[in-house]
N, C-alpha and C. Protein backbone atom coordinates (compact mmCIF):
# COMPACT_ATOMS: atom_id res chain seq x y z
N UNK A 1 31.86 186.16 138.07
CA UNK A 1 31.38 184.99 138.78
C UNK A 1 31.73 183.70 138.01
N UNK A 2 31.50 183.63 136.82
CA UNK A 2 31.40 182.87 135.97
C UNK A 2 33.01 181.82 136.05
N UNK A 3 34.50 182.61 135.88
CA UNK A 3 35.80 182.66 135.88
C UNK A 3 35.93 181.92 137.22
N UNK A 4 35.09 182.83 138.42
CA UNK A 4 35.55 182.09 139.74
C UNK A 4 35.10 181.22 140.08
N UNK A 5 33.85 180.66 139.62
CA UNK A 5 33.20 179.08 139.60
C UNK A 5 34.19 178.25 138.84
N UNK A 6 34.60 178.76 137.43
CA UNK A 6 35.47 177.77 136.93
C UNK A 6 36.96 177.65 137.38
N UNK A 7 37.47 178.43 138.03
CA UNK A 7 38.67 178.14 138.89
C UNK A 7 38.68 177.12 140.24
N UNK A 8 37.28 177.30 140.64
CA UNK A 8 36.74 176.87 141.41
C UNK A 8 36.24 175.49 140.91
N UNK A 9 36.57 175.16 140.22
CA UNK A 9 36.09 173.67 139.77
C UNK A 9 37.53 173.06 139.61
N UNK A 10 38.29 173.54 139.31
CA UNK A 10 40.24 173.01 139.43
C UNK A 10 40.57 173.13 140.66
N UNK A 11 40.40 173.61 141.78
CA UNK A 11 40.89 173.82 142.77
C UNK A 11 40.30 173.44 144.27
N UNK A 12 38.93 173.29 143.77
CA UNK A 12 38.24 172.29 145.03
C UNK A 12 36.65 172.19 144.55
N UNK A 13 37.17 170.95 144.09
CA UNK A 13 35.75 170.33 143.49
C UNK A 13 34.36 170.15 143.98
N UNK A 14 34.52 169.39 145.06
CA UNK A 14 33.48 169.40 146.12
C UNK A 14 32.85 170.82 146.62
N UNK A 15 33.62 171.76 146.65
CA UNK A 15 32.81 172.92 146.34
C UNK A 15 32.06 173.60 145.20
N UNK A 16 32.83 173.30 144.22
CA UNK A 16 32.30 173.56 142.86
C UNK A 16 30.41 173.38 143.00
N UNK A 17 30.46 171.61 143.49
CA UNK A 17 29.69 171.00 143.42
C UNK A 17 28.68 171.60 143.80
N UNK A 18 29.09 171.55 144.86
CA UNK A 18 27.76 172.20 146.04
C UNK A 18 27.39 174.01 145.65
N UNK A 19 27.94 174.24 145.11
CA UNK A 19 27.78 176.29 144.36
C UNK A 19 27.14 175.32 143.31
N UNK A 20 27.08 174.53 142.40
CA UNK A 20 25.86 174.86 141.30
C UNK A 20 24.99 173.78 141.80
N UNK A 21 25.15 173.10 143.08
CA UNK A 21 23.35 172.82 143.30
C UNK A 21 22.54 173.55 143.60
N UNK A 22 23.23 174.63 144.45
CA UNK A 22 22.61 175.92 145.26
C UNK A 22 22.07 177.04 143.99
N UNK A 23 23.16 176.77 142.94
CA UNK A 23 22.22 177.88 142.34
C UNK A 23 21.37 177.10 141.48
N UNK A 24 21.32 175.82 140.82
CA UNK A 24 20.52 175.27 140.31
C UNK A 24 19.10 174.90 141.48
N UNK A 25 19.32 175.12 142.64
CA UNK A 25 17.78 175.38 143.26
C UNK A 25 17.52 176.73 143.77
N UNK A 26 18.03 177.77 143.45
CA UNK A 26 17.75 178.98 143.25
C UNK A 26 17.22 179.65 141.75
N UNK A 27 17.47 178.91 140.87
CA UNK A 27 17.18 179.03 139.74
C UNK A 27 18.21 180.15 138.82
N UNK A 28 19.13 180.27 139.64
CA UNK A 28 20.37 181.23 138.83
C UNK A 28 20.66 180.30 137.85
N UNK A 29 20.01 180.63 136.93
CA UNK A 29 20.78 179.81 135.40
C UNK A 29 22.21 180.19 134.59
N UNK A 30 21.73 181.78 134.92
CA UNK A 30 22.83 182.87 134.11
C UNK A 30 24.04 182.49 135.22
N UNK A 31 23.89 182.43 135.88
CA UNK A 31 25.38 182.08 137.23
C UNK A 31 26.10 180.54 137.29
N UNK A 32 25.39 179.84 136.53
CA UNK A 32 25.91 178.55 136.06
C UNK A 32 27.05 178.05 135.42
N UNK A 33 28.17 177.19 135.70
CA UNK A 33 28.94 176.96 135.09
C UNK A 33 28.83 176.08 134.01
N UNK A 34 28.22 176.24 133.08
CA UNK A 34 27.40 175.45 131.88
C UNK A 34 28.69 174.75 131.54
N UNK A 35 29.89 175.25 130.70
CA UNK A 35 30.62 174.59 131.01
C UNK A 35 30.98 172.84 131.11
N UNK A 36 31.78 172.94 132.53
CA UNK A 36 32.26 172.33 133.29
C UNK A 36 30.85 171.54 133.73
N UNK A 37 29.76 171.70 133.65
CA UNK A 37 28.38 171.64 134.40
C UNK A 37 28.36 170.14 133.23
N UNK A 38 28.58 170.53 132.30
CA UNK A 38 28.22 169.87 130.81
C UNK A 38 29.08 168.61 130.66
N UNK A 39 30.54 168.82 131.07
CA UNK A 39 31.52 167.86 131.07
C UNK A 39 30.99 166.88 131.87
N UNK A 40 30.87 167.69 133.17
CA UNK A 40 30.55 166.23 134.49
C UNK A 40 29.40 165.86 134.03
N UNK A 41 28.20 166.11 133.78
CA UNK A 41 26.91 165.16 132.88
C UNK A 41 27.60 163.95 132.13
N UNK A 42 28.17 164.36 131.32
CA UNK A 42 28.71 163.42 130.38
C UNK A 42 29.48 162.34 131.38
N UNK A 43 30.51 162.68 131.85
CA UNK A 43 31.23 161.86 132.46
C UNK A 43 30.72 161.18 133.58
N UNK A 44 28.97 161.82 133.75
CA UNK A 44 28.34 161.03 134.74
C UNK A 44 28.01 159.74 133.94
N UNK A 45 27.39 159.59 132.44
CA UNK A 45 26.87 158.98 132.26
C UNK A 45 27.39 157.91 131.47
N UNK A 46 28.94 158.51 131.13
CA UNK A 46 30.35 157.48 130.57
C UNK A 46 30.51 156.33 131.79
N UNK A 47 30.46 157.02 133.12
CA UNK A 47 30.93 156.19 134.26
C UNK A 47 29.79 155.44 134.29
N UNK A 48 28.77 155.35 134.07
CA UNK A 48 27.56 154.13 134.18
C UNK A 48 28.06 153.23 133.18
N UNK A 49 28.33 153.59 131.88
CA UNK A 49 28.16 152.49 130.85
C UNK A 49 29.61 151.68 131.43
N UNK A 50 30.82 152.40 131.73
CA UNK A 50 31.99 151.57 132.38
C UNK A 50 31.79 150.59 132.88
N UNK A 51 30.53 150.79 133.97
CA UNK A 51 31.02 149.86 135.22
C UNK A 51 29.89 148.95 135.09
N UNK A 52 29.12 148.98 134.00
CA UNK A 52 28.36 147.95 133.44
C UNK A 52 29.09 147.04 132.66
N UNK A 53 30.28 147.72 131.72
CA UNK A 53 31.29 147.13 130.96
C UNK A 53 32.01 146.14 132.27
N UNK A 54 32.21 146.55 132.89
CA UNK A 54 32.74 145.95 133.63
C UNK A 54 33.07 144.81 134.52
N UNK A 55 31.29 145.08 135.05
CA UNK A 55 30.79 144.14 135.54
C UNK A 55 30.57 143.04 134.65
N UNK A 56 30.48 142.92 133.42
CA UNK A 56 29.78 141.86 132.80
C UNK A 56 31.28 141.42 132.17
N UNK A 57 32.16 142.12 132.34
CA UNK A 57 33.99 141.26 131.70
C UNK A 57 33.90 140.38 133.03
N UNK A 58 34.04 141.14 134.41
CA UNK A 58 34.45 140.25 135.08
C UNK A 58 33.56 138.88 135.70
N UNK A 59 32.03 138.85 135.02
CA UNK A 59 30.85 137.79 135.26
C UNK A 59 31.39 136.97 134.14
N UNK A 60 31.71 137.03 132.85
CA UNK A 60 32.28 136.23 131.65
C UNK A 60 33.41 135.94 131.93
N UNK A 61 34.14 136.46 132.56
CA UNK A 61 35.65 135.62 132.84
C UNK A 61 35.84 134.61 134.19
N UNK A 62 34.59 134.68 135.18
CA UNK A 62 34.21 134.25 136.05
C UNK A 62 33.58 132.92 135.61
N UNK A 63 32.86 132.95 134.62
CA UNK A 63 31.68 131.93 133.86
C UNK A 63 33.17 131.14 133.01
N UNK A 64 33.77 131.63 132.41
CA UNK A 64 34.97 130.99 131.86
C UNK A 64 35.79 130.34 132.91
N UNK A 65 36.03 130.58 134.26
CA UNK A 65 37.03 129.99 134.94
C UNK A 65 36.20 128.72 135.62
N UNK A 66 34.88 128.74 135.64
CA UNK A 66 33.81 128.52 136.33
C UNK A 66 34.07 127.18 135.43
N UNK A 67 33.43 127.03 134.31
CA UNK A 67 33.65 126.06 133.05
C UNK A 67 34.63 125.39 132.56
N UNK A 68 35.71 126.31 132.51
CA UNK A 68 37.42 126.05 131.66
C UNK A 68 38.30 125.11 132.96
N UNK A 69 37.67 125.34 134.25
CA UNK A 69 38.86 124.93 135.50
C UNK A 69 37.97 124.24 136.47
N UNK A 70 37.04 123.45 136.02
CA UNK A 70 35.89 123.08 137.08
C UNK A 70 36.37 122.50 138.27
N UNK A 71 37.58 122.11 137.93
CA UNK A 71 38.67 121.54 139.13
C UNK A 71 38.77 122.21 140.43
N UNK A 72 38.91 123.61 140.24
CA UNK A 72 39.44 124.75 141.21
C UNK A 72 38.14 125.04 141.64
N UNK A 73 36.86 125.36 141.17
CA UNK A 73 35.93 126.01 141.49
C UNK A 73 35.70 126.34 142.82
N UNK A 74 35.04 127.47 143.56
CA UNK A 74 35.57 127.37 144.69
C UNK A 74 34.54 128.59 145.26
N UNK A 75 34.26 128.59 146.59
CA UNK A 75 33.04 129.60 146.91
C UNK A 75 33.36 131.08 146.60
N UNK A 76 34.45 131.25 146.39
CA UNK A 76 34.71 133.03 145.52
C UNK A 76 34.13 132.91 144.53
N UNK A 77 34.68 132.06 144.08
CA UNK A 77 33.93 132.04 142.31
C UNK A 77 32.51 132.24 142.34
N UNK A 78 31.81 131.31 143.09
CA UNK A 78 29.84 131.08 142.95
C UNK A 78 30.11 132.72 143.47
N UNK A 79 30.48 133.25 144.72
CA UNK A 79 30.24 134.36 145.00
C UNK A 79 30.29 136.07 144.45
N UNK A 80 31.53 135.32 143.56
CA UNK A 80 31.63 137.00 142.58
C UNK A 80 31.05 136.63 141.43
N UNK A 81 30.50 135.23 140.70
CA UNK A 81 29.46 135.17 139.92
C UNK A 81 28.13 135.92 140.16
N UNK A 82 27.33 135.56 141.44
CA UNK A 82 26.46 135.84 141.77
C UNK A 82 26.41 137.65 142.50
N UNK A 83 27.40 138.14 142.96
CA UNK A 83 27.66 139.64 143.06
C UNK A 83 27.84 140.33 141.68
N UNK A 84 27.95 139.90 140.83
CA UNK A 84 28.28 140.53 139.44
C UNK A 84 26.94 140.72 138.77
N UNK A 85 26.34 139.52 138.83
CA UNK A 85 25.04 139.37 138.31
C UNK A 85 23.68 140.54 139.07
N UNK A 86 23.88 140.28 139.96
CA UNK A 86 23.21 141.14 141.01
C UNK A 86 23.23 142.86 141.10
N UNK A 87 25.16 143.16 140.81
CA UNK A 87 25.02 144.41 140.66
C UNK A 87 24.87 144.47 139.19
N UNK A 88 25.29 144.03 138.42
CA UNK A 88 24.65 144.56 136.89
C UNK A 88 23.12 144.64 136.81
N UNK A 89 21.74 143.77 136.92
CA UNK A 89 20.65 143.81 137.74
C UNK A 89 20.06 145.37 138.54
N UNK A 90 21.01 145.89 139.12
CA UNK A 90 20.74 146.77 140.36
C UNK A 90 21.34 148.29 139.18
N UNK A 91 22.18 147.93 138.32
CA UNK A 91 22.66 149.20 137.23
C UNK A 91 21.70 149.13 136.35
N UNK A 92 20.63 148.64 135.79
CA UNK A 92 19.91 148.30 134.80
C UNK A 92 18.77 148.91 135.57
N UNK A 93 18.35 148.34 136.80
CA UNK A 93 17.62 149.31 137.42
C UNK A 93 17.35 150.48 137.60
N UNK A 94 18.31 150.89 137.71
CA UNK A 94 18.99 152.18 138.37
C UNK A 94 18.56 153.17 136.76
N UNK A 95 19.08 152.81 135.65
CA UNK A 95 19.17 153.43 134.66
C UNK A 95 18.46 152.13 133.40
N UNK A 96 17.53 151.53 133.43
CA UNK A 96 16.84 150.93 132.26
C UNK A 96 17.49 150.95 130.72
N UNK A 97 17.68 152.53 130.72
CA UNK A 97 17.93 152.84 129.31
C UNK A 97 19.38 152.11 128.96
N UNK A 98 20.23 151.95 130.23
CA UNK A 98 21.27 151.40 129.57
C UNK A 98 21.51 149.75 129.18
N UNK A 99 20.50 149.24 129.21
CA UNK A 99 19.73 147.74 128.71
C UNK A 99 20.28 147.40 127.42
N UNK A 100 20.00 148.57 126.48
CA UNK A 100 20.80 148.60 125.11
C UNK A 100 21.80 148.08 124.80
N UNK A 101 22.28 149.09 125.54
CA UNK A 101 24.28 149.40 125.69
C UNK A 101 24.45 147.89 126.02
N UNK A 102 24.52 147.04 126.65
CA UNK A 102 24.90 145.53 127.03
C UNK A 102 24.96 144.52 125.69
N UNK A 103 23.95 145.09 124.77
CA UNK A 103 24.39 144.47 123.65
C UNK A 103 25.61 144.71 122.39
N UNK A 104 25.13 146.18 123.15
CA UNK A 104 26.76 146.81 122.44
C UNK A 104 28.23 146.89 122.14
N UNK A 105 27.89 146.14 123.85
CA UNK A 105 29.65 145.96 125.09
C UNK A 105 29.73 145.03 124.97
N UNK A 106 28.82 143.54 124.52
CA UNK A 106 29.20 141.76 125.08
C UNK A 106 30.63 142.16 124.51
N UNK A 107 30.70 142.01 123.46
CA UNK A 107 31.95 141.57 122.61
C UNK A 107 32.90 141.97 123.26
N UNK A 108 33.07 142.90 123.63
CA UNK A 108 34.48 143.69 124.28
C UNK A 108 34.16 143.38 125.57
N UNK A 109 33.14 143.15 126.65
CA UNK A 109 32.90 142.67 128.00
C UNK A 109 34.12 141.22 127.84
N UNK A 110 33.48 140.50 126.27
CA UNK A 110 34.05 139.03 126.76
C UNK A 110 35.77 139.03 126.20
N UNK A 111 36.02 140.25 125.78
CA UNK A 111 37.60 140.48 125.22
C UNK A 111 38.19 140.39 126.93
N UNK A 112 37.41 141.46 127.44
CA UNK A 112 37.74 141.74 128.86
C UNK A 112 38.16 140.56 129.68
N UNK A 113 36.81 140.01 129.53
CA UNK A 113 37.01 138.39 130.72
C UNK A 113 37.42 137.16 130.47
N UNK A 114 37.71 137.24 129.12
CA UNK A 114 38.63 136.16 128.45
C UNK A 114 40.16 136.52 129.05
N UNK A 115 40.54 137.92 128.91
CA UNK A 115 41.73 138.39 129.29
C UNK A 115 41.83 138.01 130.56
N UNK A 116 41.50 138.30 131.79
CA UNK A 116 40.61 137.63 132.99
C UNK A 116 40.86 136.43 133.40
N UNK A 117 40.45 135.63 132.54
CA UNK A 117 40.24 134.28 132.46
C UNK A 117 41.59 133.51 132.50
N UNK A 118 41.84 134.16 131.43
CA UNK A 118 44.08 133.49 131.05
C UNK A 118 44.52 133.85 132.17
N UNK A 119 44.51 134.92 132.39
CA UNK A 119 45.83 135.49 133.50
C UNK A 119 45.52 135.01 134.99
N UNK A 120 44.19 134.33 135.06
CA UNK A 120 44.00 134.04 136.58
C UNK A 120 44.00 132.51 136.25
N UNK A 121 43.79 131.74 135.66
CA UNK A 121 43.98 130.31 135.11
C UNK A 121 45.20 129.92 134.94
N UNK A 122 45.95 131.06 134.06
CA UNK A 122 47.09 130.67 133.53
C UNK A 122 46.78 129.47 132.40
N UNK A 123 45.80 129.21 132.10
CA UNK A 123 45.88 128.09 130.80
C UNK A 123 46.23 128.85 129.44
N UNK A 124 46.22 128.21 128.44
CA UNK A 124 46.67 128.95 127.12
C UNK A 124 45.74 129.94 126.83
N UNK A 125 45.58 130.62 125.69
CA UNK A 125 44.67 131.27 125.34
C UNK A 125 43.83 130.27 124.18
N UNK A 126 44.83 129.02 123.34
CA UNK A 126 43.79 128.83 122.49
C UNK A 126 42.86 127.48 123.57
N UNK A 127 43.05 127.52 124.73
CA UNK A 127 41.86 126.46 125.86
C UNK A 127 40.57 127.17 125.89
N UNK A 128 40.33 128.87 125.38
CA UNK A 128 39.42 128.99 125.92
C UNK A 128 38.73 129.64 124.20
N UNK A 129 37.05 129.43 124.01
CA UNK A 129 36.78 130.14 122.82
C UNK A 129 37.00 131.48 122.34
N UNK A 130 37.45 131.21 121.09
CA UNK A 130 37.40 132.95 120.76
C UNK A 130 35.74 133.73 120.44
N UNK A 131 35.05 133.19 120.18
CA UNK A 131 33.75 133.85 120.60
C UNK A 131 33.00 132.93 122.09
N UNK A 132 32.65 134.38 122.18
CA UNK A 132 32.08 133.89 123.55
C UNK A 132 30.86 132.71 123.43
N UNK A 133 30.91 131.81 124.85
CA UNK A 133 29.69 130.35 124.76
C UNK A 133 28.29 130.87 124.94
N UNK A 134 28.76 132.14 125.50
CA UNK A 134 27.54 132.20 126.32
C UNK A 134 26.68 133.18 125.83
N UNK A 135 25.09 133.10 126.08
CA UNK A 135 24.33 134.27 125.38
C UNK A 135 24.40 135.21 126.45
N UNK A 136 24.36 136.64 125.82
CA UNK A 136 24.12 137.29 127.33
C UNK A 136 22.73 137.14 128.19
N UNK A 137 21.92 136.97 127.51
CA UNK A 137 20.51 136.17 128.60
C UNK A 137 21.10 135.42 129.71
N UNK A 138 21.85 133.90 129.43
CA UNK A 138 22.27 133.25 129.77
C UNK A 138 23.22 133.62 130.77
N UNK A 139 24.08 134.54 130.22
CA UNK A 139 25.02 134.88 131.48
C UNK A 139 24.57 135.92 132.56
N UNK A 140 23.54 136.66 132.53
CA UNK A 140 23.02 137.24 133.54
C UNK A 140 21.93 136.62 134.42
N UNK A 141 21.24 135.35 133.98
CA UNK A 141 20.67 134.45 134.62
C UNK A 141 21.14 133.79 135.53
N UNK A 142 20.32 134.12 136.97
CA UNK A 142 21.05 133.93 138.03
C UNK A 142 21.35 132.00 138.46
N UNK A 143 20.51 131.49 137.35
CA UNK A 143 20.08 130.15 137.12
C UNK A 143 21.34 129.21 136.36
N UNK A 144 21.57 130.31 135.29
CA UNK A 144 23.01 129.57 134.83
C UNK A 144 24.18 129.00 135.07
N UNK A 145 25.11 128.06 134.92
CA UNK A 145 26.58 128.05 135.02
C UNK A 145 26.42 126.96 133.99
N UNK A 146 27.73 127.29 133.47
CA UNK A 146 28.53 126.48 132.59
C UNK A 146 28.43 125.16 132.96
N UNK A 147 28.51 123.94 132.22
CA UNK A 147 28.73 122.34 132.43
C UNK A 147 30.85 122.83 132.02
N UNK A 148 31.00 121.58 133.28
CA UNK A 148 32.48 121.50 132.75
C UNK A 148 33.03 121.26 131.10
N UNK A 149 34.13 121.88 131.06
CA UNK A 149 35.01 121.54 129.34
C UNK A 149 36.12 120.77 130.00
N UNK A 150 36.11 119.24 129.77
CA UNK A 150 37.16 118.76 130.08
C UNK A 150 38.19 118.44 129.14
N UNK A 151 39.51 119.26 129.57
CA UNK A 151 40.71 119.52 128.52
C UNK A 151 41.55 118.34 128.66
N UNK A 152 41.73 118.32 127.07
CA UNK A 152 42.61 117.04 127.39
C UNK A 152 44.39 117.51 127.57
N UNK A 153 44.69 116.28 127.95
CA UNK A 153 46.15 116.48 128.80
C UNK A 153 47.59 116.66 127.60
């Protein structure tokens, strides 16, 4: 059984799936693909901290274009500011414990949205700070935005 669950996890996943919910509410433990069972846990809980990483590169590179280009600003911008903020909010919810982790990720969140920032601006890289302006309090506050940086010519 054991062999054909795990073949069965390479070859059609969505079934996999559904054979160890069934036996995890049958209580077949011994029939479990511990396993593969073990990998996807993990990779459940890698994919949370990601898309928290994520969300908060693309709210800091948003808050940077927001600040760095006050010129352009424009209702996408307020709008994927305020969707970013909201779903990071709604992931913190969802999972509390990963509250931590956000202090863990700024630095590399703002590597992220600095990167972000250049390539959708196109301004230099030394226009924008190399440590980030913002606290993360600050940048998840739905209250915040940047005052303009006006660059000189």
């Amino acid at each position: 059984m054991i062999t054909h669950l795990s073949s069965l996890y390479d070859t059609d996943f969505y079934a996999w799936t559904q054979t160890q919910v069934n036996l995890i509410k049958t209580q077949e433990w011994h029939k479990l693909d511990s396993l593969n069972l073990i990998e996807e846990i993990e990779a459940l809980g890698r994919k949370e901290r990601k898309e928290l990483r994520n969300r908060l590169a693309i709210l800091l590179g948003h808050l940077l274009k927001w600040q760095f280009q006050s010129n352009k600003r424009s209702s996408s911008w307020l709008s994927t500011i305020r969707e970013q903020r909201i779903q990071i909010r709604l992931l913190l919810q969802d999972s509390p414990s990963l509250k931590s982790y956000l202090d863990d990720v700024f630095l590399t969140a703002y590597e992220l949205g600095l990167a972000l920032a250049i390539r959708e601006t196109r301004l230099g890289e030394n226009i924008f700070p190399e440590i980030c302006p913002y606290t993360l309090e600050q940048a998840v506050n739905p209250e915040f935005f940047p005052a303009p940086t006006i660059l000189e010519s």
